[in-house]
PDB file of N, CA and C in Angstrom:
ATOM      1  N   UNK A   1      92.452  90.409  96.850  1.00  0.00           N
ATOM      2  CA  UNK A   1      93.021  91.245  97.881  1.00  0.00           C
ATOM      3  C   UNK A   1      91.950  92.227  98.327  1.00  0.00           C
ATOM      4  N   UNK A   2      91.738  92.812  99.950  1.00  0.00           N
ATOM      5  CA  UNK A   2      90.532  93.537 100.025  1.00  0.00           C
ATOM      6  C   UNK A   2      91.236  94.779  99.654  1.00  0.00           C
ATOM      7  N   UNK A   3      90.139  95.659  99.655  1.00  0.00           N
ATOM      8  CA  UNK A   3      90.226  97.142  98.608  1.00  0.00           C
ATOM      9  C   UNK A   3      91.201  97.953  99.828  1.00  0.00           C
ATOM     10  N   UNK A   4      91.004  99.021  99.373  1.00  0.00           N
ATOM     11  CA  UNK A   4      91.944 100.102  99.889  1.00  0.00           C
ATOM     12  C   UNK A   4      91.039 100.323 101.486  1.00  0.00           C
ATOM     13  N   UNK A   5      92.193 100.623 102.726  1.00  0.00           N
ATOM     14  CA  UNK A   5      91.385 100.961 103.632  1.00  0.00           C
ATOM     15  C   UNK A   5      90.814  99.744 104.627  1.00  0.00           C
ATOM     16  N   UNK A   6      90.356  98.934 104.166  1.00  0.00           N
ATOM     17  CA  UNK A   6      90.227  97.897 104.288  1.00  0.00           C
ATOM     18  C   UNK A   6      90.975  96.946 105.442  1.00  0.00           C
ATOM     19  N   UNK A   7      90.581  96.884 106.455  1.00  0.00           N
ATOM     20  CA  UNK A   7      91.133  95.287 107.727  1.00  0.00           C
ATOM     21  C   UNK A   7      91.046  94.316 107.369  1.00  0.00           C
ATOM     22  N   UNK A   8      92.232  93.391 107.060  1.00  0.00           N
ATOM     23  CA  UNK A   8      91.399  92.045 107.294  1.00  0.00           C
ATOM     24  C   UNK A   8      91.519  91.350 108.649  1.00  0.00           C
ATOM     25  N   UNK A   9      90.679  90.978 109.508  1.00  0.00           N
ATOM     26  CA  UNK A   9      90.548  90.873 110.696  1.00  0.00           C
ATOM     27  C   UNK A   9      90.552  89.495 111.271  1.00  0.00           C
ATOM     28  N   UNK A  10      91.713  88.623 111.483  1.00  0.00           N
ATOM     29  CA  UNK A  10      91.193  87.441 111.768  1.00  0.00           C
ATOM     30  C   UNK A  10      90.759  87.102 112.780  1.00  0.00           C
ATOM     31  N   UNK A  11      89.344  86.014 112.143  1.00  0.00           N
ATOM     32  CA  UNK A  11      88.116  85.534 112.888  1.00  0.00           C
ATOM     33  C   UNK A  11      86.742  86.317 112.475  1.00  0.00           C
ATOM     34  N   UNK A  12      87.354  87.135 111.544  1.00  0.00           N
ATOM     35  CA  UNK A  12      85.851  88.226 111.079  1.00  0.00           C
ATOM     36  C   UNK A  12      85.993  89.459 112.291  1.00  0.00           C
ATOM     37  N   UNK A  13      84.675  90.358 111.421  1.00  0.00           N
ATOM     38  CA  UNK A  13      84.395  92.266 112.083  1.00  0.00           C
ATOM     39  C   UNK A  13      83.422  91.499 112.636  1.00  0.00           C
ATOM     40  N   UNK A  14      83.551  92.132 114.094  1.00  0.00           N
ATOM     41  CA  UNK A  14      82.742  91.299 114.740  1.00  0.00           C
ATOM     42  C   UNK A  14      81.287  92.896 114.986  1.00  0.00           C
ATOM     43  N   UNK A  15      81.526  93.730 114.058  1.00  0.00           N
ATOM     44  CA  UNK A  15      80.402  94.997 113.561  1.00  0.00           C
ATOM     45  C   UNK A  15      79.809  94.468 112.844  1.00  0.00           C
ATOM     46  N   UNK A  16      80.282  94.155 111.236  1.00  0.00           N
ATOM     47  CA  UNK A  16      79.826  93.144 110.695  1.00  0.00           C
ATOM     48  C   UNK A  16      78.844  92.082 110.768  1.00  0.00           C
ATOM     49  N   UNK A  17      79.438  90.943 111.712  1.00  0.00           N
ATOM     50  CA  UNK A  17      78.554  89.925 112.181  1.00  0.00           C
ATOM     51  C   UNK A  17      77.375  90.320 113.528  1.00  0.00           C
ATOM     52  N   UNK A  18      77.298  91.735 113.891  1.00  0.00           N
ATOM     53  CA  UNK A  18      76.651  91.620 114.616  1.00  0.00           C
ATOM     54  C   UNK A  18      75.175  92.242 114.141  1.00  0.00           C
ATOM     55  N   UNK A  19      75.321  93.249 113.211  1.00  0.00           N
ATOM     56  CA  UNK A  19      74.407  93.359 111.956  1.00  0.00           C
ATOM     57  C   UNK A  19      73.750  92.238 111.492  1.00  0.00           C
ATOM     58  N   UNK A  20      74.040  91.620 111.269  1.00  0.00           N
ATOM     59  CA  UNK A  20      73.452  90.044 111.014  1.00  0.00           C
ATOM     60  C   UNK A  20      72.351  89.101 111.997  1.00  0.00           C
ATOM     61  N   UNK A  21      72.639  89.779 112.993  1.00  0.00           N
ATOM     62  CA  UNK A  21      71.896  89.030 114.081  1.00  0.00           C
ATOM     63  C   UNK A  21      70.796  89.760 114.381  1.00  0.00           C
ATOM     64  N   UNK A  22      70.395  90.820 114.399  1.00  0.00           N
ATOM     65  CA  UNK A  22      69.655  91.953 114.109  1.00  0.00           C
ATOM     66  C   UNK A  22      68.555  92.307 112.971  1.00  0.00           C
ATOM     67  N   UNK A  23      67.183  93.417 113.838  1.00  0.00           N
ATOM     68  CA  UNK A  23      66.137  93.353 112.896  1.00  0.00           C
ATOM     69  C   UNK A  23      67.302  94.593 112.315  1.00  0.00           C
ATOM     70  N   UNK A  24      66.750  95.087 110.755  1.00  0.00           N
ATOM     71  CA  UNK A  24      66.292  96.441 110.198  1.00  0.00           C
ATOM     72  C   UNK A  24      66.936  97.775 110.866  1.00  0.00           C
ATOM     73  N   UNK A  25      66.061  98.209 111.973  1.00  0.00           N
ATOM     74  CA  UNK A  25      66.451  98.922 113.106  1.00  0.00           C
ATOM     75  C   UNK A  25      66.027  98.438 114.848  1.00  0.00           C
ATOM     76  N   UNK A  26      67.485  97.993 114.638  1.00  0.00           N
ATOM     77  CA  UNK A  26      67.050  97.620 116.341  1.00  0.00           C
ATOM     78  C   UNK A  26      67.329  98.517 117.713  1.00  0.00           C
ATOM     79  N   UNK A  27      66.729  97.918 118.418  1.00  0.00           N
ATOM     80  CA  UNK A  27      66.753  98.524 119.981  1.00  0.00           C
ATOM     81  C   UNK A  27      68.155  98.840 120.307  1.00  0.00           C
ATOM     82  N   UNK A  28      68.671  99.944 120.944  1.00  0.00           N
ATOM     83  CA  UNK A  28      70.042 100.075 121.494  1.00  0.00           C
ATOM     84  C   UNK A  28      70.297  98.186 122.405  1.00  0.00           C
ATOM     85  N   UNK A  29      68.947  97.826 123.008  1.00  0.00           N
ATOM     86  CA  UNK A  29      69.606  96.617 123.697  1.00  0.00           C
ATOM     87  C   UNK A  29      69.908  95.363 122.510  1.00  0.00           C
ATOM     88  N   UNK A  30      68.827  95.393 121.792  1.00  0.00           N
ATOM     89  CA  UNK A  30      69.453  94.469 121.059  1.00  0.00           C
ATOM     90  C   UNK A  30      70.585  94.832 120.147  1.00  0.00           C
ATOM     91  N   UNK A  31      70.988  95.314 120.215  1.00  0.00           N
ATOM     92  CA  UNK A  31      72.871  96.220 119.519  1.00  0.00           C
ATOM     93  C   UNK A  31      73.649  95.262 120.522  1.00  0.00           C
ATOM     94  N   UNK A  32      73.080  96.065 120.901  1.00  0.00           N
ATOM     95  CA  UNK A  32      74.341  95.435 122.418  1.00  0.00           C
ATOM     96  C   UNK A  32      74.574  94.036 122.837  1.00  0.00           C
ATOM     97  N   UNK A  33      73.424  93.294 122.724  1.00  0.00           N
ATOM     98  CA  UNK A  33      73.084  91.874 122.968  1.00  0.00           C
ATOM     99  C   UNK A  33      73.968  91.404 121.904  1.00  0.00           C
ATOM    100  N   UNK A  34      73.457  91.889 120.422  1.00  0.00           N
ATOM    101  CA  UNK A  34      74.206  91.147 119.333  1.00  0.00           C
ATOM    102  C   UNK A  34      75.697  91.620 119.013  1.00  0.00           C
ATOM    103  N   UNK A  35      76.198  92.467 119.540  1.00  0.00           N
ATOM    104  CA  UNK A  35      77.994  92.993 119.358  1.00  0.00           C
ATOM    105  C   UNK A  35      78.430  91.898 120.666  1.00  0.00           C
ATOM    106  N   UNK A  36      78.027  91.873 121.484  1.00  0.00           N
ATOM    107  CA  UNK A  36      78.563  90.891 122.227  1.00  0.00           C
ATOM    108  C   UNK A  36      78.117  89.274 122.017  1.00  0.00           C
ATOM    109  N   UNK A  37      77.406  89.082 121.593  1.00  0.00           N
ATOM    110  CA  UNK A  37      77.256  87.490 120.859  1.00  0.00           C
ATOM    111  C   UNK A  37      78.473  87.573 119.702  1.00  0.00           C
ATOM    112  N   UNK A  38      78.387  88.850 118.647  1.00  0.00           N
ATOM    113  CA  UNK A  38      79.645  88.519 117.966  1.00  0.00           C
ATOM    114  C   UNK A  38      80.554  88.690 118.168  1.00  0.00           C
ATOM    115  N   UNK A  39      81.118  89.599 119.142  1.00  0.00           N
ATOM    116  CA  UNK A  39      82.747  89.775 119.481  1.00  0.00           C
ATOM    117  C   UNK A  39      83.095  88.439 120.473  1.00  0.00           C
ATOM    118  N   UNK A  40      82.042  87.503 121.191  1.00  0.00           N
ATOM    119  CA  UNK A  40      82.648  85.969 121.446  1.00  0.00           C
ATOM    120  C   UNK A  40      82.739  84.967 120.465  1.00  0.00           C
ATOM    121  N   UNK A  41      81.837  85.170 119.565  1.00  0.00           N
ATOM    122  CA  UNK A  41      82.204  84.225 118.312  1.00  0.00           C
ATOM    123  C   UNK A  41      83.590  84.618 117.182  1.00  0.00           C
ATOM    124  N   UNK A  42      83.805  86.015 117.438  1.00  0.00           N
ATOM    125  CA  UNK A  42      85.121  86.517 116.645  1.00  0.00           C
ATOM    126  C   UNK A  42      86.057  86.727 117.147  1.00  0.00           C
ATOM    127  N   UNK A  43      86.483  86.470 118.542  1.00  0.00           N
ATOM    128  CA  UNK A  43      87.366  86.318 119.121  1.00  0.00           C
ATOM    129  C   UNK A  43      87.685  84.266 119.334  1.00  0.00           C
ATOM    130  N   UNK A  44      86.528  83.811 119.693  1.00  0.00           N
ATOM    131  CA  UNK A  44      86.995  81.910 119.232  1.00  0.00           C
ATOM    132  C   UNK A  44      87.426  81.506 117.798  1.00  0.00           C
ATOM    133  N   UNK A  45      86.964  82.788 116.996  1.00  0.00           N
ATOM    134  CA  UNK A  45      87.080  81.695 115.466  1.00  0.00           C
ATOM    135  C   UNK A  45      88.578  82.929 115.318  1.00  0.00           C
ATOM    136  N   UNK A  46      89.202  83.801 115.575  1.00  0.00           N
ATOM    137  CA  UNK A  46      90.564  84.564 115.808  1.00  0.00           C
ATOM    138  C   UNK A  46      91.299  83.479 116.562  1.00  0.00           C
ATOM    139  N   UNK A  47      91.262  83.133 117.772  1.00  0.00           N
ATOM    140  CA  UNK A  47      92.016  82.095 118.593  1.00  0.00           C
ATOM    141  C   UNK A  47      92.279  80.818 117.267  1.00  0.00           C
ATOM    142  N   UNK A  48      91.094  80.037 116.595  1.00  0.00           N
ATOM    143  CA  UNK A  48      91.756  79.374 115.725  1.00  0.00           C
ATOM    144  C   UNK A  48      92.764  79.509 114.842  1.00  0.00           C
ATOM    145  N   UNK A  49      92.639  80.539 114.108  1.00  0.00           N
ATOM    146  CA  UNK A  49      93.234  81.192 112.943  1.00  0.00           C
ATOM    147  C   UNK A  49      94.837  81.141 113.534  1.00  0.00           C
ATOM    148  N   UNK A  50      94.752  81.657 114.929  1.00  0.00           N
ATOM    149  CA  UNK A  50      95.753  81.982 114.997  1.00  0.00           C
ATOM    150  C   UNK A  50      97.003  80.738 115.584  1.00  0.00           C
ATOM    151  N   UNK A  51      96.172  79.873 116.385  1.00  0.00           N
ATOM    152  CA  UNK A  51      96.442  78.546 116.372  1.00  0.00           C
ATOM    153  C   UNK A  51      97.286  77.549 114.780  1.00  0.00           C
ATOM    154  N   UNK A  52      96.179  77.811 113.753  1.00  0.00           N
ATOM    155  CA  UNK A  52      96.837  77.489 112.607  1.00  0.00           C
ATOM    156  C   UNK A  52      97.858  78.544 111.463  1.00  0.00           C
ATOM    157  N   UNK A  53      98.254  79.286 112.334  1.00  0.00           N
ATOM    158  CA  UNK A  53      99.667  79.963 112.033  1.00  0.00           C
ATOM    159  C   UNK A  53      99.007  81.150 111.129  1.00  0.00           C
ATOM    160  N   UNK A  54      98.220  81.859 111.369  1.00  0.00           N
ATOM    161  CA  UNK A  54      97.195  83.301 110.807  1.00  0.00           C
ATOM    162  C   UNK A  54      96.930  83.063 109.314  1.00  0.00           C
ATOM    163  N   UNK A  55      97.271  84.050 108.866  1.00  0.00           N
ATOM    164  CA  UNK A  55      96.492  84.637 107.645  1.00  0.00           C
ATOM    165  C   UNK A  55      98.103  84.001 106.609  1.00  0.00           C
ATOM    166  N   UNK A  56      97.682  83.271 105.669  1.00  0.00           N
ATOM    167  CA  UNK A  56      98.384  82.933 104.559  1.00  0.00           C
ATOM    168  C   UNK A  56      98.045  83.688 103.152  1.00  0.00           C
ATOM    169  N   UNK A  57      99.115  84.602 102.814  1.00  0.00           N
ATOM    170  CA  UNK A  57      98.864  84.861 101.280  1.00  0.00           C
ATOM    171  C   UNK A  57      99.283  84.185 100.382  1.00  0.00           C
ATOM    172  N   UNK A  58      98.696  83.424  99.442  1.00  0.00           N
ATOM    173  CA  UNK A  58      99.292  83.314  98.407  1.00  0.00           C
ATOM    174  C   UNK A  58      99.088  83.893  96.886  1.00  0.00           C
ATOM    175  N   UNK A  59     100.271  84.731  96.748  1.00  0.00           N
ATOM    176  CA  UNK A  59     100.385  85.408  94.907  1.00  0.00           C
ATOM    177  C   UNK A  59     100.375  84.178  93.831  1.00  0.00           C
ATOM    178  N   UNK A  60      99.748  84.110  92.937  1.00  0.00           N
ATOM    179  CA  UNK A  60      99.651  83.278  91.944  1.00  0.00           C
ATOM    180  C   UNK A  60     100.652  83.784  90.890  1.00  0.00           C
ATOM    181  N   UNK A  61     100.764  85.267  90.608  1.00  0.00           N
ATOM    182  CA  UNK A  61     101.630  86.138  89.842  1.00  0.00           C
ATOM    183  C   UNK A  61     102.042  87.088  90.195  1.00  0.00           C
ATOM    184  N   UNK A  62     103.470  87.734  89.891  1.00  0.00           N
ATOM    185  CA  UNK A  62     103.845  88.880  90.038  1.00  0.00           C
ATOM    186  C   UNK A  62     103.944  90.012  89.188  1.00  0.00           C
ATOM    187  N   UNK A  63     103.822  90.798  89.819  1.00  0.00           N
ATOM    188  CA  UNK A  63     103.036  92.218  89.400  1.00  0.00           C
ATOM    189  C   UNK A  63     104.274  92.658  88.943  1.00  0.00           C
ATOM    190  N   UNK A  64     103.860  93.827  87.946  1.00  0.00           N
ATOM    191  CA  UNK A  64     105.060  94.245  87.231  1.00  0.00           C
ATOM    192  C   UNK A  64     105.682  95.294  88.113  1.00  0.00           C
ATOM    193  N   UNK A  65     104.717  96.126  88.993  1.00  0.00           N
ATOM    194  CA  UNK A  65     105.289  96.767  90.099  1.00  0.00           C
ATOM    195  C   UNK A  65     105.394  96.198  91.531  1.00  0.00           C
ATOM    196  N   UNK A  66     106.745  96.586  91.860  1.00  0.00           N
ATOM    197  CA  UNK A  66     107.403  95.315  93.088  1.00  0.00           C
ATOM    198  C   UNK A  66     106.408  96.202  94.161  1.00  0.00           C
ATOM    199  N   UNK A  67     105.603  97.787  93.814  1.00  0.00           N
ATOM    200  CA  UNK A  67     105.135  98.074  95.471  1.00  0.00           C
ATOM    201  C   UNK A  67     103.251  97.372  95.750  1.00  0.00           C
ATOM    202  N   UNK A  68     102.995  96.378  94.441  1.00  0.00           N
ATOM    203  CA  UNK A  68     102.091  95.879  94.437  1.00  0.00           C
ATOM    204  C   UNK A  68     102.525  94.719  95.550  1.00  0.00           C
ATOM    205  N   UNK A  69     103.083  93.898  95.122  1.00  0.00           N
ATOM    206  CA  UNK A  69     103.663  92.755  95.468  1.00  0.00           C
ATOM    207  C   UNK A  69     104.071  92.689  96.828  1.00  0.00           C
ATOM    208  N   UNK A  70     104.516  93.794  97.177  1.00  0.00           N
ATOM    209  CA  UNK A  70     104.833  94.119  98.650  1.00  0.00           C
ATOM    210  C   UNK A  70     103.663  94.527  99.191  1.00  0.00           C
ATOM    211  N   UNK A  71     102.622  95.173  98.681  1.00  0.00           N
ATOM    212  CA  UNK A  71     101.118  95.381  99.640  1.00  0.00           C
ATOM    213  C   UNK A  71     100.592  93.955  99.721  1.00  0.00           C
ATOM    214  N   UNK A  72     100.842  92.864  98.520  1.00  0.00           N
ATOM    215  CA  UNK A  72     100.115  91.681  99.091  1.00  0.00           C
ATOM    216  C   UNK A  72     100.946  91.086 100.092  1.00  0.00           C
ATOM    217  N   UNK A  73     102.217  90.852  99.967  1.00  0.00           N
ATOM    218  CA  UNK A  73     103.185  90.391 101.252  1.00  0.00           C
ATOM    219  C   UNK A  73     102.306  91.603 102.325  1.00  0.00           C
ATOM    220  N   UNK A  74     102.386  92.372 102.487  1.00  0.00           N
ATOM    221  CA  UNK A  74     101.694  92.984 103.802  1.00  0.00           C
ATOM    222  C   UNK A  74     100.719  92.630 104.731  1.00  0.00           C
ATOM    223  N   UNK A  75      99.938  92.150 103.825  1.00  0.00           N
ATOM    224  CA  UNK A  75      98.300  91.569 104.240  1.00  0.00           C
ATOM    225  C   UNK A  75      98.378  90.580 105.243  1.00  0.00           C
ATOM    226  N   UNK A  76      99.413  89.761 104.996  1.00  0.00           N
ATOM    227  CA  UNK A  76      99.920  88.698 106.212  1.00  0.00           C
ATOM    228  C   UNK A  76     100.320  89.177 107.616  1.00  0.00           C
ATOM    229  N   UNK A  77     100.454  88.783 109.000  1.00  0.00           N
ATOM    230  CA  UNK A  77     101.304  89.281 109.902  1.00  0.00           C
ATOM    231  C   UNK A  77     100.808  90.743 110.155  1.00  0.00           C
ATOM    232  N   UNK A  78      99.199  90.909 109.731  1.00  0.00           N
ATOM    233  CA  UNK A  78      99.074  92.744 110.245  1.00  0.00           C
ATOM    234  C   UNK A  78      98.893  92.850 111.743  1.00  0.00           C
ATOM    235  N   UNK A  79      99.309  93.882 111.975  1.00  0.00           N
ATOM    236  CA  UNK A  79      99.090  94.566 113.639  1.00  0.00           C
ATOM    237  C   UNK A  79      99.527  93.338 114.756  1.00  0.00           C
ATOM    238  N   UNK A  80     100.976  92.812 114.080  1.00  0.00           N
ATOM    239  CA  UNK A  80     101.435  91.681 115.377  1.00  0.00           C
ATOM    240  C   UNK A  80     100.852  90.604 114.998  1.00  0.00           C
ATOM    241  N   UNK A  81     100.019  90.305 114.599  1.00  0.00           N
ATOM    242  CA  UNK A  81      99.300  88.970 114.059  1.00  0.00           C
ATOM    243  C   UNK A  81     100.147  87.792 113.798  1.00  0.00           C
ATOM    244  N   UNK A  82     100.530  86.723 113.494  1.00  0.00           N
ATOM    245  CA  UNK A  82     100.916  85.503 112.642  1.00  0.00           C
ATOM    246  C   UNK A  82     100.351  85.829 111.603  1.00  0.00           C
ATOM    247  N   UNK A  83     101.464  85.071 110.533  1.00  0.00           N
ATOM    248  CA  UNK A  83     100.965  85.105 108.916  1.00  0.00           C
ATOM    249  C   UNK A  83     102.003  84.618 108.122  1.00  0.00           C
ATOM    250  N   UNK A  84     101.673  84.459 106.868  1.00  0.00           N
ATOM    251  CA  UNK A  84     102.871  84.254 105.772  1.00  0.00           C
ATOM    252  C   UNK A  84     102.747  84.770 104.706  1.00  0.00           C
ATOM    253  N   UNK A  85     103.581  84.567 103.503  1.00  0.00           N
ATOM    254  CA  UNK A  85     103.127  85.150 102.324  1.00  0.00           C
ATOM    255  C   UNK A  85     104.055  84.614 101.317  1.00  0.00           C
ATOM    256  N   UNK A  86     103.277  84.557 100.324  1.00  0.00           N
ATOM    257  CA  UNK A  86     104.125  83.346  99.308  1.00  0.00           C
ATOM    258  C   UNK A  86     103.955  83.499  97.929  1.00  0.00           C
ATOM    259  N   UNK A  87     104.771  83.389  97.025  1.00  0.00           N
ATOM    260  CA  UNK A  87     103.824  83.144  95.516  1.00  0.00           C
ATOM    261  C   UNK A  87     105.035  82.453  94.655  1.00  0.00           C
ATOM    262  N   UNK A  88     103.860  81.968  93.935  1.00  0.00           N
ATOM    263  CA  UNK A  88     104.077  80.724  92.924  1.00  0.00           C
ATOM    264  C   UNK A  88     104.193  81.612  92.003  1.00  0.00           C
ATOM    265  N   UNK A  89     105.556  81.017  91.229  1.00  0.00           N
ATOM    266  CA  UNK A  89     106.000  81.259  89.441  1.00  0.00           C
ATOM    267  C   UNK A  89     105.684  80.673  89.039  1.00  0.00           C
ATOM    268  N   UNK A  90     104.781  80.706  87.340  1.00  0.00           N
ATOM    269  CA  UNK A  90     104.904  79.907  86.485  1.00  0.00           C
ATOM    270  C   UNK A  90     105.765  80.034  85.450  1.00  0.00           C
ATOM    271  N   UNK A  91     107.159  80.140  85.861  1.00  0.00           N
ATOM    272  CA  UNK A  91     107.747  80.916  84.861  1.00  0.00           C
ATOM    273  C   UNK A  91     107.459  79.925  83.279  1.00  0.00           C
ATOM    274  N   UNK A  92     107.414  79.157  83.177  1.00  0.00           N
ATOM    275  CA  UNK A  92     107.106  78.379  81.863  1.00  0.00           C
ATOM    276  C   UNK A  92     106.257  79.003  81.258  1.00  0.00           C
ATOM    277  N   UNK A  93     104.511  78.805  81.638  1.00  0.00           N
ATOM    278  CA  UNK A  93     103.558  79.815  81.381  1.00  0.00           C
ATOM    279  C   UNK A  93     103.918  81.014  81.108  1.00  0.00           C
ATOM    280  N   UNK A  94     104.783  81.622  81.659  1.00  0.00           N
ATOM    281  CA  UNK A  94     104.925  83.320  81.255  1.00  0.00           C
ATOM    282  C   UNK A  94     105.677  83.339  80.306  1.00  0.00           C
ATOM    283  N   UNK A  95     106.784  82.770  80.238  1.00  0.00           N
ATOM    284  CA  UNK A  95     107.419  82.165  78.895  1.00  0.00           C
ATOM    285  C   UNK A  95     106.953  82.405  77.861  1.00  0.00           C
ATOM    286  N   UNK A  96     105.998  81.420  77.831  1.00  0.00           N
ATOM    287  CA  UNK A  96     105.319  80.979  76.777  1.00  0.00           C
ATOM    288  C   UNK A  96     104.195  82.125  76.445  1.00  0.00           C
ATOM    289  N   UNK A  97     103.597  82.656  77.284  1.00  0.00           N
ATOM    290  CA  UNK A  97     102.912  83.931  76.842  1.00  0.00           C
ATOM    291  C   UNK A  97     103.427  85.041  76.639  1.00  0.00           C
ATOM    292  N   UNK A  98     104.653  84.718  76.655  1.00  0.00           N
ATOM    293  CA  UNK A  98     105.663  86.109  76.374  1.00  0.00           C
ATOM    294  C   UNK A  98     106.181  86.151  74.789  1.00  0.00           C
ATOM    295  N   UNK A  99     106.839  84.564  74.551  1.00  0.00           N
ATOM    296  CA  UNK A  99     106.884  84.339  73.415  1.00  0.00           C
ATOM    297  C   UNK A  99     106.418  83.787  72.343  1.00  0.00           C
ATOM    298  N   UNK A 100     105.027  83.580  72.581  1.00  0.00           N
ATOM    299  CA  UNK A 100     103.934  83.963  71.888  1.00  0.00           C
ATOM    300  C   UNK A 100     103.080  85.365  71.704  1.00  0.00           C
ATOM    301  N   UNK A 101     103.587  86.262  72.376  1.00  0.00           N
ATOM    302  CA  UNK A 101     103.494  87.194  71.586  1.00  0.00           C
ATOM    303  C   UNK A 101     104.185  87.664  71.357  1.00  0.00           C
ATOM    304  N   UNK A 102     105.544  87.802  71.568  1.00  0.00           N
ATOM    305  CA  UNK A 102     106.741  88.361  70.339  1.00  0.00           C
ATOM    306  C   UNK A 102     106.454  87.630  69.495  1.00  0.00           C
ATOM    307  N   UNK A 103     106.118  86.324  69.226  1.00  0.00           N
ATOM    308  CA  UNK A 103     106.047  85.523  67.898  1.00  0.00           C
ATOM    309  C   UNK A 103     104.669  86.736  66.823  1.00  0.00           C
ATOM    310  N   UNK A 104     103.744  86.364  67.498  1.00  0.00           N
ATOM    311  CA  UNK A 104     102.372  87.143  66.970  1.00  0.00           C
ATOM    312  C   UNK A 104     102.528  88.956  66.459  1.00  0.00           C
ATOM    313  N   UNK A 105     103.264  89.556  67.552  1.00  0.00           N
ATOM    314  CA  UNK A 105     103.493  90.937  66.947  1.00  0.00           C
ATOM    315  C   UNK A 105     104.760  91.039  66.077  1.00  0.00           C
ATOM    316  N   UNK A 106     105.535  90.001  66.053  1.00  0.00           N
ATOM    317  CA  UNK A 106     106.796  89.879  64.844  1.00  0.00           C
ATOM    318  C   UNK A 106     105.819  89.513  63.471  1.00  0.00           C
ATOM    319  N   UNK A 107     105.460  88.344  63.532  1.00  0.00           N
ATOM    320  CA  UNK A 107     103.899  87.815  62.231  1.00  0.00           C
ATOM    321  C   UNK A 107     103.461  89.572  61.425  1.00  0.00           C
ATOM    322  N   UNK A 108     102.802  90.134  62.890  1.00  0.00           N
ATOM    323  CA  UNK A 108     101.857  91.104  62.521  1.00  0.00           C
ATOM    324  C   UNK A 108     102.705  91.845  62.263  1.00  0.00           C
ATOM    325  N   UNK A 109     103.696  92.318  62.101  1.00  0.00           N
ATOM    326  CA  UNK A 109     104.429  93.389  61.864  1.00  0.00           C
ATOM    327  C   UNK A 109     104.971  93.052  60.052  1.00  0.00           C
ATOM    328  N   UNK A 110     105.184  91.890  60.151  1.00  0.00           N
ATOM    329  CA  UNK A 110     105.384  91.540  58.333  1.00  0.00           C
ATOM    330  C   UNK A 110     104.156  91.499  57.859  1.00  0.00           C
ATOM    331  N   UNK A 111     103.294  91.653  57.958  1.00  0.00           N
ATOM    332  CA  UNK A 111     101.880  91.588  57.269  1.00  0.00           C
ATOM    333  C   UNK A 111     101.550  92.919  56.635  1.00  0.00           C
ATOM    334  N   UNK A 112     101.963  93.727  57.323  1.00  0.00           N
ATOM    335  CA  UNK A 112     102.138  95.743  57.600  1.00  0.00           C
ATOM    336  C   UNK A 112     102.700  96.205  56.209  1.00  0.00           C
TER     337      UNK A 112
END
């Protein structure tokens, strides 16, 4: 998930990619040359994204706090966008790592 503060922007920061195209310290023209080479390449590769139905989250696990879980559901669908958001249980797996360790701290507790 990106950090706090943080856009995720689909098609890419087209600030970002325009840094990239660029010496060190460049000329105000070449700024300019390269923000507009990238804001047409981040606006075609946005048009895709959005074509294939935006930004998909998927949670692998859920968080023990539901306002985690709801910031990753967020990330989808920002600022009007398309998106989804989804997550997979393993409830078996958790199960099983649940009661394996009640098994292990019950053990360790008769050992005491």
């Amino acid at each position: 998930m990106a950090g706090r503060g943080t856009d995720i922007l689909l098609g890419g920061n087209p600030k970002f990619l325009a840094k990239t195209f660029v010496d060190e310290e460049p000329t105000e023209e070449a700024l300019e040359k390269a923000s507009q080479k990238a804001l047409a390449i981040v606006q075609k590769e946005k048009e895709k994204v959005i074509q294939l139905g935006g930004l998909h989250v998927l949670g692998t696990e859920r968080h023990e706090a539901r306002r985690i879980d709801n910031q990753l559901r967020g990330r989808s669908g920002r600022q009007g966008d398309p998106g989804s958001s989804g997550f997979i249980s393993l409830w078996r797996t958790t199960l099983e790592d649940f009661w394996l360790r009640e098994d292990f701290e019950h053990h360790e507790s008769l050992g005491n």
